[in-house]
N, C-alpha and C. Protein backbone atom coordinates (compact mmCIF):
# COMPACT_ATOMS: atom_id res chain seq x y z
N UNK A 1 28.19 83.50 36.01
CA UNK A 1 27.37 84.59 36.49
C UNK A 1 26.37 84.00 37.46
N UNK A 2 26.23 84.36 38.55
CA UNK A 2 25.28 83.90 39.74
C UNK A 2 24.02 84.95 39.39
N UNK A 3 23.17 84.29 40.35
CA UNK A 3 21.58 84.86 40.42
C UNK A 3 22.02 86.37 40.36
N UNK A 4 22.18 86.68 41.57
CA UNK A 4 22.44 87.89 41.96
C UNK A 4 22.67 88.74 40.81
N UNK A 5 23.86 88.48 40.16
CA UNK A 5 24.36 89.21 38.96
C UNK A 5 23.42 89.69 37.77
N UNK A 6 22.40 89.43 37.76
CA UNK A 6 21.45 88.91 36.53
C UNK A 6 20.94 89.95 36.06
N UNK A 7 20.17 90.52 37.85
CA UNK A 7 20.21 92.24 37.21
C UNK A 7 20.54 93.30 36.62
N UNK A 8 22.14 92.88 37.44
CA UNK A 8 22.83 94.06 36.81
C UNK A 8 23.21 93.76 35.28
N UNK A 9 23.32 92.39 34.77
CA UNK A 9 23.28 91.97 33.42
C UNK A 9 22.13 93.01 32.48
N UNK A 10 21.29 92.39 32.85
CA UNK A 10 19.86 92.91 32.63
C UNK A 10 20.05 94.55 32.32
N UNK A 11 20.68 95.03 33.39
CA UNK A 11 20.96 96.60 33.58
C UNK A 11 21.78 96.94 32.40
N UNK A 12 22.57 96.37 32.45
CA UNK A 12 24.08 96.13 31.56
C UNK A 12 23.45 96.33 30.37
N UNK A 13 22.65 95.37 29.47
CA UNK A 13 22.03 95.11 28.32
C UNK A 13 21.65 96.51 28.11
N UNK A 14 20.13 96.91 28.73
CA UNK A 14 19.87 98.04 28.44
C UNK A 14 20.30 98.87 28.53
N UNK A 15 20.90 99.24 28.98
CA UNK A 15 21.89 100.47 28.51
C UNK A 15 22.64 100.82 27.41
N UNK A 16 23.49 99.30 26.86
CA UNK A 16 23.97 99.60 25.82
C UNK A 16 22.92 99.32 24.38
N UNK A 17 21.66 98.96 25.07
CA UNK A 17 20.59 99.26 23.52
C UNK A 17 20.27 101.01 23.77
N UNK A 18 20.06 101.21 24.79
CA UNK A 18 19.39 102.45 24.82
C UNK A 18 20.87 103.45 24.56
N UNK A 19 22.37 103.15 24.66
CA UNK A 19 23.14 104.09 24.41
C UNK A 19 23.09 104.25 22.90
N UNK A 20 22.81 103.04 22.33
CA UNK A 20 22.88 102.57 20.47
C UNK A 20 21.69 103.57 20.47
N UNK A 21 20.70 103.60 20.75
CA UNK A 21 19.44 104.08 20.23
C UNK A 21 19.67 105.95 20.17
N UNK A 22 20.09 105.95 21.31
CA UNK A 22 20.95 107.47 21.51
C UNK A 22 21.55 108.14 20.68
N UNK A 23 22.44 107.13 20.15
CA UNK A 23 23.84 107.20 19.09
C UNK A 23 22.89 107.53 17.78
N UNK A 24 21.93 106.82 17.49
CA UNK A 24 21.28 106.45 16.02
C UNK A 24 20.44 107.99 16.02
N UNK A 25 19.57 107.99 16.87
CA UNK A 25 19.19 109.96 16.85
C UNK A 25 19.99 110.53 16.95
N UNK A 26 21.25 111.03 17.59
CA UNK A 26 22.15 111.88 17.28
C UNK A 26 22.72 111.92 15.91
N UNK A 27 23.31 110.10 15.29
CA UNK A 27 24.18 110.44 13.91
C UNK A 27 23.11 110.67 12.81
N UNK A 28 22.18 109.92 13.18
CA UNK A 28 21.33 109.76 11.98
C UNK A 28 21.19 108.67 11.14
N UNK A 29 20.08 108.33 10.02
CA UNK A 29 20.65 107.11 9.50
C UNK A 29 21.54 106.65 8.91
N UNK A 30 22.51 107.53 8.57
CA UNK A 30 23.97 106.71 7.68
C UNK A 30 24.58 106.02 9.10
N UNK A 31 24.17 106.09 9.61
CA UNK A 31 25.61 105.49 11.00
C UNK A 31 24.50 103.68 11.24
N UNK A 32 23.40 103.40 10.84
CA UNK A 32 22.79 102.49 11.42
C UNK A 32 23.69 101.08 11.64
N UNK A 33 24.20 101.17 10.08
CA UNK A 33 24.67 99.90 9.85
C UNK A 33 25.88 99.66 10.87
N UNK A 34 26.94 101.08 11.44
CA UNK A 34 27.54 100.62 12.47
C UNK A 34 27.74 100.37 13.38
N UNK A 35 26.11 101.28 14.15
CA UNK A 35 25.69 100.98 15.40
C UNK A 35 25.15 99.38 15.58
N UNK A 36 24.31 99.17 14.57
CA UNK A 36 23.81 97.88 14.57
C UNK A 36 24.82 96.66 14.75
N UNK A 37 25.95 96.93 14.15
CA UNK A 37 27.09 96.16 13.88
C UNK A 37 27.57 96.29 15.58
N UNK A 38 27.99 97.24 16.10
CA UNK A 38 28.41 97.05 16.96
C UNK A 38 27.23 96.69 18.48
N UNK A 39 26.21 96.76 18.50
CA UNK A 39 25.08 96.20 19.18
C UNK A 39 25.16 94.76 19.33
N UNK A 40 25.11 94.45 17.84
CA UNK A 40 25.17 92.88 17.59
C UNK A 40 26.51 92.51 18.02
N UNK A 41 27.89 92.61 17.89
CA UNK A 41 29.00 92.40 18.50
C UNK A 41 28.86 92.60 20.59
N UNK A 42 28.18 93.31 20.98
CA UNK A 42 27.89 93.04 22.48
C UNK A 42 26.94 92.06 22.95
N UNK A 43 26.22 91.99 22.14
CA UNK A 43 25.04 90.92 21.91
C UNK A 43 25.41 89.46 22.03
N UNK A 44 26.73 88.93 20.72
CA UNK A 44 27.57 88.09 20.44
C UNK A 44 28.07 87.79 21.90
N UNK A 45 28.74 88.78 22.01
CA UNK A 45 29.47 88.46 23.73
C UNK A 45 29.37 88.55 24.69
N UNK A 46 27.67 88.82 24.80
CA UNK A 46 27.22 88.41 26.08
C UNK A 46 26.28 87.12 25.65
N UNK A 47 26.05 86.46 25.09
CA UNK A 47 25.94 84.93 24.74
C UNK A 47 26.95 84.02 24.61
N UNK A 48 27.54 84.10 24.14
CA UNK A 48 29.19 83.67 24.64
C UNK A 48 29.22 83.00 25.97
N UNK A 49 29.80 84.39 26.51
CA UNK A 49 30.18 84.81 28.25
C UNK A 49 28.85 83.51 28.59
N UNK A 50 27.47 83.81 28.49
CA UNK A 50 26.41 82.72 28.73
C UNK A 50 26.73 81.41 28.32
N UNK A 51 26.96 81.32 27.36
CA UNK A 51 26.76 80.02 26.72
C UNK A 51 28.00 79.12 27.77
N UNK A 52 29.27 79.72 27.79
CA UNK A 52 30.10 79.04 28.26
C UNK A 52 29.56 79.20 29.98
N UNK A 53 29.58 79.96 30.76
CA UNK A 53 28.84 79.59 32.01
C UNK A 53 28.06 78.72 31.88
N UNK A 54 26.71 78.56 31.04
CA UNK A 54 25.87 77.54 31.51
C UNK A 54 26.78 75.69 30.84
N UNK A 55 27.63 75.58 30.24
CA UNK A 55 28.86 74.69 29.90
C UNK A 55 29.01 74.24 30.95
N UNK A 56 30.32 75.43 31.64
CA UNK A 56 30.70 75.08 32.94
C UNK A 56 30.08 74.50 33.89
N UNK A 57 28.72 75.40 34.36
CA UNK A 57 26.99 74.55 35.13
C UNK A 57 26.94 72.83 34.98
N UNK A 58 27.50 72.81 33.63
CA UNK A 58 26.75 71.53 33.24
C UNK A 58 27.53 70.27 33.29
N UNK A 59 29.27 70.62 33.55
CA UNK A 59 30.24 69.74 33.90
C UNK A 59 30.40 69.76 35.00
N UNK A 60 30.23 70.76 36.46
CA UNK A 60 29.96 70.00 37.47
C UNK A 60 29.60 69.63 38.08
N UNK A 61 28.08 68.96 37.37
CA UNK A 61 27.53 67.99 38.30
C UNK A 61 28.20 66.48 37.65
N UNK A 62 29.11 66.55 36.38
CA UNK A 62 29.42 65.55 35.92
C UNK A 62 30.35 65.02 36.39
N UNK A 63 31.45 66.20 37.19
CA UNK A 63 33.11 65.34 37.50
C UNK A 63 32.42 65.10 39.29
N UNK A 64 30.96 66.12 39.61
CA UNK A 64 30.99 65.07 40.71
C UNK A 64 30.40 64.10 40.85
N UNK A 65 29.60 63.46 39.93
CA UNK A 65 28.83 62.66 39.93
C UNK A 65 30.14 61.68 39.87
N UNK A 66 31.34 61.39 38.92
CA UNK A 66 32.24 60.47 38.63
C UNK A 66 33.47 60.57 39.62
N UNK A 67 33.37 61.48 40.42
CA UNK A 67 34.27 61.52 42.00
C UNK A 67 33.81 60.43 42.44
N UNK A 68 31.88 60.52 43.02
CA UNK A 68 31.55 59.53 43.88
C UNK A 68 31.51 58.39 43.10
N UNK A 69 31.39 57.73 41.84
CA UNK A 69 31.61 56.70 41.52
C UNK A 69 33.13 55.89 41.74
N UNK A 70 33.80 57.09 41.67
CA UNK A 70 35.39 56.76 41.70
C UNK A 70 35.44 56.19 43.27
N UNK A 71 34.68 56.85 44.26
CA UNK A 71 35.18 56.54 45.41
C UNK A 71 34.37 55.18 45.36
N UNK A 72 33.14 55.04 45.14
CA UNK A 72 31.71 54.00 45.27
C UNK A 72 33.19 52.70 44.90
N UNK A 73 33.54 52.60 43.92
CA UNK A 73 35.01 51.47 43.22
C UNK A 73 35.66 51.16 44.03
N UNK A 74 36.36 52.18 43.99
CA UNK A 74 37.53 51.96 45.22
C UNK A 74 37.07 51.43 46.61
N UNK A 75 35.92 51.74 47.24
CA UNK A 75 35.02 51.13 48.31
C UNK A 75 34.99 49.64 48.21
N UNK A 76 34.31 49.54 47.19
CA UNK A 76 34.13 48.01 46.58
C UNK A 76 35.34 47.01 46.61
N UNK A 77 36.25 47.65 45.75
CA UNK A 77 37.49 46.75 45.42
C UNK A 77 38.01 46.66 46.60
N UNK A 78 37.91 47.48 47.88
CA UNK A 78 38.91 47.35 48.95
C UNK A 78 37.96 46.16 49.74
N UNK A 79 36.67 46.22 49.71
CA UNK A 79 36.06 45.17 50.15
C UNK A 79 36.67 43.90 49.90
N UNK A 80 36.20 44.11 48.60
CA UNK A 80 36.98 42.23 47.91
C UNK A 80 38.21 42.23 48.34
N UNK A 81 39.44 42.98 48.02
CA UNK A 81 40.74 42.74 48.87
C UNK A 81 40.80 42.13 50.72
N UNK A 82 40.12 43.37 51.08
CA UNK A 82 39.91 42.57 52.41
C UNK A 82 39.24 41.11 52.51
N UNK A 83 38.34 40.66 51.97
CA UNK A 83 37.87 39.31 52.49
C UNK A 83 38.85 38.36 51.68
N UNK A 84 39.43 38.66 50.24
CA UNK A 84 40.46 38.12 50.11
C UNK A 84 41.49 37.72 50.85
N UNK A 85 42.18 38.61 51.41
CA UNK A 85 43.26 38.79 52.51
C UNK A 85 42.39 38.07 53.70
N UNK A 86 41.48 38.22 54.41
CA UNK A 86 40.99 38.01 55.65
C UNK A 86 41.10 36.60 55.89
N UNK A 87 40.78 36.15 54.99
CA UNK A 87 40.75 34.20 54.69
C UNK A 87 41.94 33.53 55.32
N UNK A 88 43.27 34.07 54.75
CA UNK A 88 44.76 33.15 54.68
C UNK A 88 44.92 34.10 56.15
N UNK A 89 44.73 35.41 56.61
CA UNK A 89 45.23 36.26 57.60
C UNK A 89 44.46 35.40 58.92
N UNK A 90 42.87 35.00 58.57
CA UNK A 90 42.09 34.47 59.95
C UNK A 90 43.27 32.87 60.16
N UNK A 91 43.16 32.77 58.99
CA UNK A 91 44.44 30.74 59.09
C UNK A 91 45.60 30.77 60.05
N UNK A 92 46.34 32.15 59.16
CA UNK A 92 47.58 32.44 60.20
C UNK A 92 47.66 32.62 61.52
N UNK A 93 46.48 33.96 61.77
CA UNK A 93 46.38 34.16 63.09
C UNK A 93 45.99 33.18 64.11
N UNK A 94 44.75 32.57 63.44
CA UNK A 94 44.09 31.22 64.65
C UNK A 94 45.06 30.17 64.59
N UNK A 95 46.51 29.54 64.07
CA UNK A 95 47.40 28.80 63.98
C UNK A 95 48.25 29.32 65.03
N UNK A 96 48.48 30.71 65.14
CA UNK A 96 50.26 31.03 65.73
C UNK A 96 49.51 31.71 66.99
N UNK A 97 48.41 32.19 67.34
CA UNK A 97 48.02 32.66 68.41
C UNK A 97 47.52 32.14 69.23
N UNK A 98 47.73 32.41 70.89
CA UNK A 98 46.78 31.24 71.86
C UNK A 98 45.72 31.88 72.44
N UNK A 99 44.85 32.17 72.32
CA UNK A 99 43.95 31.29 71.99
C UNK A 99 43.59 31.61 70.25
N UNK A 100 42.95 30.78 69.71
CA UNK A 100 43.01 30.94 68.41
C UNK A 100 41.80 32.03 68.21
N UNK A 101 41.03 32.33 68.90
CA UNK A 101 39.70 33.13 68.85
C UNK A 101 40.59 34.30 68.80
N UNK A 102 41.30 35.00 69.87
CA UNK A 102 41.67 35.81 69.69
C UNK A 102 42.41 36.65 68.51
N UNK A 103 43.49 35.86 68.14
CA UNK A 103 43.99 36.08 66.94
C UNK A 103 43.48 36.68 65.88
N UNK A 104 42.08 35.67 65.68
CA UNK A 104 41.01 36.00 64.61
C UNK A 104 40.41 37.34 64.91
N UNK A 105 39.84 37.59 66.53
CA UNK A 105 39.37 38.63 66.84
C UNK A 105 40.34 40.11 66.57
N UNK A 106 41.32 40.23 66.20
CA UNK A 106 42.44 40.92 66.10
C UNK A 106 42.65 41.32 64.94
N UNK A 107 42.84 40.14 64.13
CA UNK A 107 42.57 39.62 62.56
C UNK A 107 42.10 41.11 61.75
N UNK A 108 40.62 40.22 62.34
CA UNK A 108 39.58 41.04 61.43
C UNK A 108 38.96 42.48 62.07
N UNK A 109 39.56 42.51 63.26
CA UNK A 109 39.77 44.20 63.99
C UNK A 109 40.15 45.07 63.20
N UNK A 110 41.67 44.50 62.72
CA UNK A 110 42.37 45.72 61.84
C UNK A 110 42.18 45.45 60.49
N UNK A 111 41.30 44.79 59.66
CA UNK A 111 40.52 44.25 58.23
C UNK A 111 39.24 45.21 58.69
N UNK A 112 38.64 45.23 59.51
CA UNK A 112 37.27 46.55 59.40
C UNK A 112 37.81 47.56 59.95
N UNK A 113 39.09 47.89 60.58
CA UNK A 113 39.14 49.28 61.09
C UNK A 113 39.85 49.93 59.87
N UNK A 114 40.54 49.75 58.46
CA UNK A 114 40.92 49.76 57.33
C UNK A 114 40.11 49.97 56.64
N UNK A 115 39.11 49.19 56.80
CA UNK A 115 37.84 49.52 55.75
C UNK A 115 36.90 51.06 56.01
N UNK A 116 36.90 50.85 57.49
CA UNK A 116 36.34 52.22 58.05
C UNK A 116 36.76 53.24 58.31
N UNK A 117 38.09 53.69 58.12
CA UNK A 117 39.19 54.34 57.73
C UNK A 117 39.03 54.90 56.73
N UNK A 118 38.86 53.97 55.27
CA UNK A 118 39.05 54.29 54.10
C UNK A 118 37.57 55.04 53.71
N UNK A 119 36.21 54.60 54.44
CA UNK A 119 35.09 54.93 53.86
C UNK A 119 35.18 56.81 54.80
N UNK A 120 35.64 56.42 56.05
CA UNK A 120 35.65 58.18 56.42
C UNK A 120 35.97 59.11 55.80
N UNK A 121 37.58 58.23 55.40
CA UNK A 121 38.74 59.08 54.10
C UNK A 121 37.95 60.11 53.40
N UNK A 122 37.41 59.04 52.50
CA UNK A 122 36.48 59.27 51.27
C UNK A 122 34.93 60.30 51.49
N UNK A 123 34.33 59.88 52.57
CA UNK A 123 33.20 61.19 52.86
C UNK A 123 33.66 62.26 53.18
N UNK A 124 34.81 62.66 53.85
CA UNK A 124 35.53 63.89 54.44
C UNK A 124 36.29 64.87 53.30
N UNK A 125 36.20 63.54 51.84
CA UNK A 125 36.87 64.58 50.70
C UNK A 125 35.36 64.65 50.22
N UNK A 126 34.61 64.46 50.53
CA UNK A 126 32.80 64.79 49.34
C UNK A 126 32.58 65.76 50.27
């Protein structure tokens, strides 16, 4: 239930006390116990209906709070992979390429354009 709605909640409520109250001067007192009964049964389920909305409220700030951790990880670990990899990849390249600067410059071109790839990825799904 959003803000907005609250009123007409509000609206909602009173009405069905003031239809009960209606009901109870028209039947009289033998009927209390079933008006009451059924008051309290709308009562029941509009706390409910509440209780589980404000639930719902309260799990998602939790699966997003553990999205961005999920991504914050995966950020990380791809870090360490890359400088892992970057080490034996800068060896290879500055060995088999002429000039050896270049190679390296190349290297680690496509080792941060991977990394910056992956961090866009990841803000474009938040």
């Amino acid at each position: 239930m959003s803000e907005p709605d609250r009123p007409y909640r509000r609206t909602e409520v009173r009405s069905d006390v003031e239809a009960a109250l209606a009901a109870r001067r028209e039947l009289g007192p033998e009927y209390d116990e079933h008006i009451a009964g059924g008051l309290a049964d709308r009562v029941e389920e509009l706390v409910a209906y509440r209780t589980a909305e404000l639930r719902h409220r309260g799990e998602l700030p939790d699966a997003t709070l553990e999205l961005a951790r999920t991504a914050q990880r995966q950020g990380f670990v791809l870090g360490i992979i890359s400088l892992g990899v970057g080490v034996p990849i800068t060896a290879i390249s500055a060995a088999n390429v002429e000039p050896g600067l270049l190679g390296i410059a190349v290297s680690w071109a496509g080792i941060v354009g991977v990394n910056l790839a992956h961090r866009f990825s990841s803000r474009r799904r938040d």
